[in-house]
Protein backbone atom coordinates (compact mmCIF):
# COMPACT_ATOMS: atom_id res chain seq x y z
CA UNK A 1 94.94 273.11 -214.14
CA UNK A 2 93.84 269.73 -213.88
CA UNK A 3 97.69 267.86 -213.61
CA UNK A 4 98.05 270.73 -210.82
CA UNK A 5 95.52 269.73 -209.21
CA UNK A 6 96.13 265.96 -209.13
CA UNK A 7 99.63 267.28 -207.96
CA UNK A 8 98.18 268.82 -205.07
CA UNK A 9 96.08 265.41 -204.41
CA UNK A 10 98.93 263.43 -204.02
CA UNK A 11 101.26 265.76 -202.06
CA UNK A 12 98.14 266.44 -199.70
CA UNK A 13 97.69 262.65 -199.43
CA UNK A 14 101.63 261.81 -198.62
CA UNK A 15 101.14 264.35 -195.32
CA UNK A 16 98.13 262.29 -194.77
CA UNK A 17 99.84 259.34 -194.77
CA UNK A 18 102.76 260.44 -193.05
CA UNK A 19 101.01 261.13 -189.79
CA UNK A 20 98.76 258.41 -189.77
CA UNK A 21 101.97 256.72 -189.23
CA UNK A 22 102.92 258.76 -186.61
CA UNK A 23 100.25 257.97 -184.55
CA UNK A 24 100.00 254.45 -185.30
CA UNK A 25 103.32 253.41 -183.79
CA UNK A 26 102.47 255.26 -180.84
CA UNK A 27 99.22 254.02 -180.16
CA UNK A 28 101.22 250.27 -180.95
CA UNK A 29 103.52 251.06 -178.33
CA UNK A 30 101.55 252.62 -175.43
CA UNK A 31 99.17 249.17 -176.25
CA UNK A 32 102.34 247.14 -175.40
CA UNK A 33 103.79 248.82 -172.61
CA UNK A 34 100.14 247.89 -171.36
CA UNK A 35 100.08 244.63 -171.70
CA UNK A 36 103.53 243.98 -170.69
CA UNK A 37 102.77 245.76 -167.26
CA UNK A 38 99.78 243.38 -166.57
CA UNK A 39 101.86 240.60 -167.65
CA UNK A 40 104.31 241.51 -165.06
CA UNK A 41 101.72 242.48 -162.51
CA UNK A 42 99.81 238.64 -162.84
CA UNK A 43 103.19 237.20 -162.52
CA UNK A 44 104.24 239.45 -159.67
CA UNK A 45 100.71 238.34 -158.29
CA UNK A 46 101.41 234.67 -158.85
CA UNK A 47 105.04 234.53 -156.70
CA UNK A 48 103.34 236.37 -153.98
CA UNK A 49 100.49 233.99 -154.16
CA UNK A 50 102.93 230.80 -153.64
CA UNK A 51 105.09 232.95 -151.63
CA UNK A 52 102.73 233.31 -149.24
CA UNK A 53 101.05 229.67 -149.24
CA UNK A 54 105.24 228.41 -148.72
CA UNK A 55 105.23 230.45 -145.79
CA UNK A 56 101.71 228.93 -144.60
CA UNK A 57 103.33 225.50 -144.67
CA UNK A 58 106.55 226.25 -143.20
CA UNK A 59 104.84 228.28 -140.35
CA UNK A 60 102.47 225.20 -139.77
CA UNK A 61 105.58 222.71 -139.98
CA UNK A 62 107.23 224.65 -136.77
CA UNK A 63 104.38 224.64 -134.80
CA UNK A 64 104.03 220.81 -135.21
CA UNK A 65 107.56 221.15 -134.70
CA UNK A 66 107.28 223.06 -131.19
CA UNK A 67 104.55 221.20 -129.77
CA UNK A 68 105.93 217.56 -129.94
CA UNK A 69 109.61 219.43 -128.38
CA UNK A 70 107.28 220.15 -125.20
């Protein structure tokens, strides 16, 4: 009785085991999907940051450029 159950134990703990697994690589892999989306999003961020200051000094440059034409 007792080696059956200490069978049981251990077959009851393998299951255990088994979907702790599971849930561990999917928890792993939702956390890194995460963090490369708000990677991309900063960097995203960051070109339209200096996209947007480029276009503030090229706008600037052709109004000086206009006003000494006139």
């Amino acid at each position: 009785m007792k080696k059956l159950f200490l069978v049981l134990a251990v077959a009851s703990l393998g299951f255990v085991a088994c979907n702790n697994e599971t849930e561990s690589k999917t928890e792993t892999t939702d956390s890194t999907k995460n963090v490369i989306d708000s990677v991309g999003e900063a960097a995203k961020d960051a070109v339209n940051t200096t996209v947007d200051s480029a276009k503030a000094v090229i706008d600037s440059t052709v109004k000086a450029v206009d006003t000494t034409k006139k």
